[in-house]
C-alpha atoms as a PDB file:
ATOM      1  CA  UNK A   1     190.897 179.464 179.681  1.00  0.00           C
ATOM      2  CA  UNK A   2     187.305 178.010 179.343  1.00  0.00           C
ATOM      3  CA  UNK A   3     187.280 177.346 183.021  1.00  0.00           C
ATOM      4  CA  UNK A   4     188.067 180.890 183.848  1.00  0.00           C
ATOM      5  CA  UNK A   5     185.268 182.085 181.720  1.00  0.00           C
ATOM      6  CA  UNK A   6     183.095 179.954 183.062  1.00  0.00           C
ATOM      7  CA  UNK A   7     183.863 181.346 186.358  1.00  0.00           C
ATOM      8  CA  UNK A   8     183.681 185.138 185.462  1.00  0.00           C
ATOM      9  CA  UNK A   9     180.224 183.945 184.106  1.00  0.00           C
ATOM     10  CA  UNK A  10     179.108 182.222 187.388  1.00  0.00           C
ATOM     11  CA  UNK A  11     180.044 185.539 189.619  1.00  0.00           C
ATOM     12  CA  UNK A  12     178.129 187.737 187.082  1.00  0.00           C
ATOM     13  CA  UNK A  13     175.110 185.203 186.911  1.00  0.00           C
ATOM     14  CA  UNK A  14     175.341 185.136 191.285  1.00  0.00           C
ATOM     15  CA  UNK A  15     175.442 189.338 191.086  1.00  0.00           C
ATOM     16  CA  UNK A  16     172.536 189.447 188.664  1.00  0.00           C
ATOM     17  CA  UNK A  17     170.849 187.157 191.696  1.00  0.00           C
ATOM     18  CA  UNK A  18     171.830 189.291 194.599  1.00  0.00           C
ATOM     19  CA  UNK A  19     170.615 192.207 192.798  1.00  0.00           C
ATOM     20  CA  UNK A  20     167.437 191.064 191.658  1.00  0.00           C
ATOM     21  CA  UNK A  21     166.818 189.129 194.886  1.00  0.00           C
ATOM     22  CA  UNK A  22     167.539 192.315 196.904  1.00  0.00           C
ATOM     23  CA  UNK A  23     165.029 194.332 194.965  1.00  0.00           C
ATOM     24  CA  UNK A  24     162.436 191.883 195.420  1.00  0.00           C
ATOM     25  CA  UNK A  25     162.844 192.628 199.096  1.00  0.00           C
ATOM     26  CA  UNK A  26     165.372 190.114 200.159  1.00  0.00           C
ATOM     27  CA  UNK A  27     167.113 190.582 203.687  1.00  0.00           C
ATOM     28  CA  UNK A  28     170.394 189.786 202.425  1.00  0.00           C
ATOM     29  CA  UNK A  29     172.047 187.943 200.032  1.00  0.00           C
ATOM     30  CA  UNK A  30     174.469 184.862 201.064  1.00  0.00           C
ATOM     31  CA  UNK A  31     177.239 183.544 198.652  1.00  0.00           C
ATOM     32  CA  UNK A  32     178.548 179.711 199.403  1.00  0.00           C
ATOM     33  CA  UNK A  33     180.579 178.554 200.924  1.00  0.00           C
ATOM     34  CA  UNK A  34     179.350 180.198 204.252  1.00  0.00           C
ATOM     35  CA  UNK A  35     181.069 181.713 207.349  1.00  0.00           C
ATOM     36  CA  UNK A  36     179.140 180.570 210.227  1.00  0.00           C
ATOM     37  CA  UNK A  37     180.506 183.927 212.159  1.00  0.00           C
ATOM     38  CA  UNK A  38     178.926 185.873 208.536  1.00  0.00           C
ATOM     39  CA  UNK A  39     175.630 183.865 209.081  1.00  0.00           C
ATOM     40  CA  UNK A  40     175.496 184.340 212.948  1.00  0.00           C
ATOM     41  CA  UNK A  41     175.898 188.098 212.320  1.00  0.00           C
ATOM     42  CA  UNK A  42     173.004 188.412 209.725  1.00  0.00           C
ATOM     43  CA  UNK A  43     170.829 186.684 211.995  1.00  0.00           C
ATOM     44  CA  UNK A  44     171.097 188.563 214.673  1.00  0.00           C
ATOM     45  CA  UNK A  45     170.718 191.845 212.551  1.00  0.00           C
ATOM     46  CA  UNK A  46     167.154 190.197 211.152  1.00  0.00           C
ATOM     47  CA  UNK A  47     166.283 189.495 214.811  1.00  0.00           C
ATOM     48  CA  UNK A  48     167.024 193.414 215.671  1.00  0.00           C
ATOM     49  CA  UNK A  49     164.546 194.618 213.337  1.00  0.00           C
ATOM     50  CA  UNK A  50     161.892 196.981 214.761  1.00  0.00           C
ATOM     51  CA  UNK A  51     157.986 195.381 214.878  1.00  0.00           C
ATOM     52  CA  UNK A  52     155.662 197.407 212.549  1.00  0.00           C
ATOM     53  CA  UNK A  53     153.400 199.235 214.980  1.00  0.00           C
ATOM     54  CA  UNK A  54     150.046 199.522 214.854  1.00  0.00           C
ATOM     55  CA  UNK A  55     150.137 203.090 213.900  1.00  0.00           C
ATOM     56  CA  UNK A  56     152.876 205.825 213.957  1.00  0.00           C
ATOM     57  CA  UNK A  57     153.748 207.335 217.455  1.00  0.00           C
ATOM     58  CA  UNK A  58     153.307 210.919 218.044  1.00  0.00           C
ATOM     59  CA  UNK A  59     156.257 212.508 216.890  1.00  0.00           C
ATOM     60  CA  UNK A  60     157.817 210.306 214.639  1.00  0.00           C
ATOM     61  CA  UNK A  61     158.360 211.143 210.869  1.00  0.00           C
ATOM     62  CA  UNK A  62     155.503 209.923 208.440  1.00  0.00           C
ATOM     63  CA  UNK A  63     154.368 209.761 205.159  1.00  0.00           C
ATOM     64  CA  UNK A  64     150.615 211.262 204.718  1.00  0.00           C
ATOM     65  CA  UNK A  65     148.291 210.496 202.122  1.00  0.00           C
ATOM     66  CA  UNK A  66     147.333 206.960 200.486  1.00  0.00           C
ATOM     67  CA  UNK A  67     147.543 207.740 196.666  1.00  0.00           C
ATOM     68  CA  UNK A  68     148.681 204.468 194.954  1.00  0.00           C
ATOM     69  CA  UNK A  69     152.171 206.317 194.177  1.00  0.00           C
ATOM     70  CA  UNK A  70     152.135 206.913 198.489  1.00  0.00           C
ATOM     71  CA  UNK A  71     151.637 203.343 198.564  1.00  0.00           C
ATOM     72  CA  UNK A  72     154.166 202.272 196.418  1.00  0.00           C
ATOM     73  CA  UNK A  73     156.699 204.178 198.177  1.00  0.00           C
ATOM     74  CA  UNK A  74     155.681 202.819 201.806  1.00  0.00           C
ATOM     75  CA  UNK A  75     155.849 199.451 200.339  1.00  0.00           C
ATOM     76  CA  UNK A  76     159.861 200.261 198.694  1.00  0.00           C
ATOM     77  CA  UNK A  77     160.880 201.726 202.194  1.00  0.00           C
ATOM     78  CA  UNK A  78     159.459 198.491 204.127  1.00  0.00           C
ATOM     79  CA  UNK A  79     161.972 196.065 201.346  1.00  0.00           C
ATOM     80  CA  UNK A  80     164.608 198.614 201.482  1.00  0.00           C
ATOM     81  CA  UNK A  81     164.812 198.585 205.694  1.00  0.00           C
ATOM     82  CA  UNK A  82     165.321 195.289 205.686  1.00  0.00           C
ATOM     83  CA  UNK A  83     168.452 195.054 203.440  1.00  0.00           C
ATOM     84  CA  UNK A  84     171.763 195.486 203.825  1.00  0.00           C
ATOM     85  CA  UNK A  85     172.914 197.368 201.087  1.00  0.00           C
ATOM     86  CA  UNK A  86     174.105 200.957 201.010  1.00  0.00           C
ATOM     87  CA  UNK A  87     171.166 202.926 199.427  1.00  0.00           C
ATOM     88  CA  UNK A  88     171.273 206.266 197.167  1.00  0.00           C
ATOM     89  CA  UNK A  89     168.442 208.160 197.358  1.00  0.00           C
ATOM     90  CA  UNK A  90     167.852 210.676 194.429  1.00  0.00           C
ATOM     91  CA  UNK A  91     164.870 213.691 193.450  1.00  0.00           C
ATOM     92  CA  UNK A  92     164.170 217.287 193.301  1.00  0.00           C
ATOM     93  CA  UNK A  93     164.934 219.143 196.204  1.00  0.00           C
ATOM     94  CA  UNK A  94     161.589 219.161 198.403  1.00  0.00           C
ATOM     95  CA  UNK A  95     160.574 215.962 197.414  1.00  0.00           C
ATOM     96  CA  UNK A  96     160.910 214.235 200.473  1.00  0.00           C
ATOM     97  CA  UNK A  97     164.292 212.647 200.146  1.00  0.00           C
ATOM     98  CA  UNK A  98     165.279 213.154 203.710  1.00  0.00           C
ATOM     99  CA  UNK A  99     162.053 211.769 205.039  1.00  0.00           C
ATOM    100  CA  UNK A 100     162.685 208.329 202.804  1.00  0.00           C
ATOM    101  CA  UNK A 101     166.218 208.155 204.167  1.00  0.00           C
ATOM    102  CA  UNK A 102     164.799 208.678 208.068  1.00  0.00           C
ATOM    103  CA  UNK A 103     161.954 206.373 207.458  1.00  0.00           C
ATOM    104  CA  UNK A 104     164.243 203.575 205.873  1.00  0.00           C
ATOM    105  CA  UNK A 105     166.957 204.216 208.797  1.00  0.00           C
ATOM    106  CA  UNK A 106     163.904 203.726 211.413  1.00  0.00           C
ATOM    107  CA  UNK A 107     162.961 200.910 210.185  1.00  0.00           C
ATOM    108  CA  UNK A 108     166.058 198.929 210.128  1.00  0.00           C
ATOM    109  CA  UNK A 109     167.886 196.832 212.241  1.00  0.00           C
ATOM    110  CA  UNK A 110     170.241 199.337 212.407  1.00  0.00           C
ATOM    111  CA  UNK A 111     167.716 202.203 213.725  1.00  0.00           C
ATOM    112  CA  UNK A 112     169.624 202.522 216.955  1.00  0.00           C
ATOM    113  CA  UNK A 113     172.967 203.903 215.428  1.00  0.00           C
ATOM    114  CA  UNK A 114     173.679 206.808 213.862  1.00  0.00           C
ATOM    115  CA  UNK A 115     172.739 206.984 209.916  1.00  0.00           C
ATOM    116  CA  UNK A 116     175.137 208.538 207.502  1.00  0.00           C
ATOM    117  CA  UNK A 117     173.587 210.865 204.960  1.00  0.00           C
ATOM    118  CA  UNK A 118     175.410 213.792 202.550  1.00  0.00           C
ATOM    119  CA  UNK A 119     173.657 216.437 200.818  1.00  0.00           C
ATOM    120  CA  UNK A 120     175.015 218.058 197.838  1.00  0.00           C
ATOM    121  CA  UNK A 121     173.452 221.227 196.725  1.00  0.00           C
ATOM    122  CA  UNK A 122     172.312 221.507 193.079  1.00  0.00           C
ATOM    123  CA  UNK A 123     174.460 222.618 190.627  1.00  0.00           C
ATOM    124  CA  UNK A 124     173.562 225.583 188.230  1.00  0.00           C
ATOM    125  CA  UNK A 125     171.902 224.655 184.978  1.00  0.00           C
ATOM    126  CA  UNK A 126     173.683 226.464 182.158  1.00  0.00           C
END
């Protein structure tokens, strides 16, 4: 029984990792032992990742402004186009929550396909 405890513990422990790793801007997250074919794959996502530009092309969304709350958003979309992980993007309607999720989407290796997004309107305060 102490074994599979021990295990349950270990998987927790690697989540906590993943997790904390992926906020701290990680690509992705790799568990041993690894899939060459799993490896191969996340490589060649990095490698599809868009340069930064020197500055943004006519056209394309933007964020204006440099107040150090601007700043710390830029900086969460840069970590958050280079993972992997499904992302939930919450706030007040008008807040800009649409362009985060085309910024992030831009900015990823996936920018080329299609992005899913779903809107759900408020619901009534009572």
């Amino acid at each position: 029984m102490r074994g599979a405890a021990r295990g349950g513990d270990h998987r927790v422990r690697q989540h906590e990792n993943a997790v904390a790793a992926l906020k701290a801007g990680a690509f992705d997250y790799l568990t041993k032992p690894l899939s060459l074919d799993q490896l191969r794959a996340l490589v060649k996502s990095a490698l599809s990742l868009p340069q930064k530009p020197a500055a943004a092309k006519s056209g394309e969304p933007q964020l204006l402004g440099s107040s150090p709350g601007l700043e710390q958003v830029r900086s969460m979309i840069e970590k958050l186009a280079r993972s992997q992980a499904p992302i939930y993007i919450t706030g007040e309607s008008g807040s800009g929550k649409e362009l985060a999720a085309r910024l992030i989407h831009g900015k990823g290796s996936r920018h080329e396909k299609l992005s899913s997004r779903s809107t759900a309107a408020p619901s009534p305060r009572t």
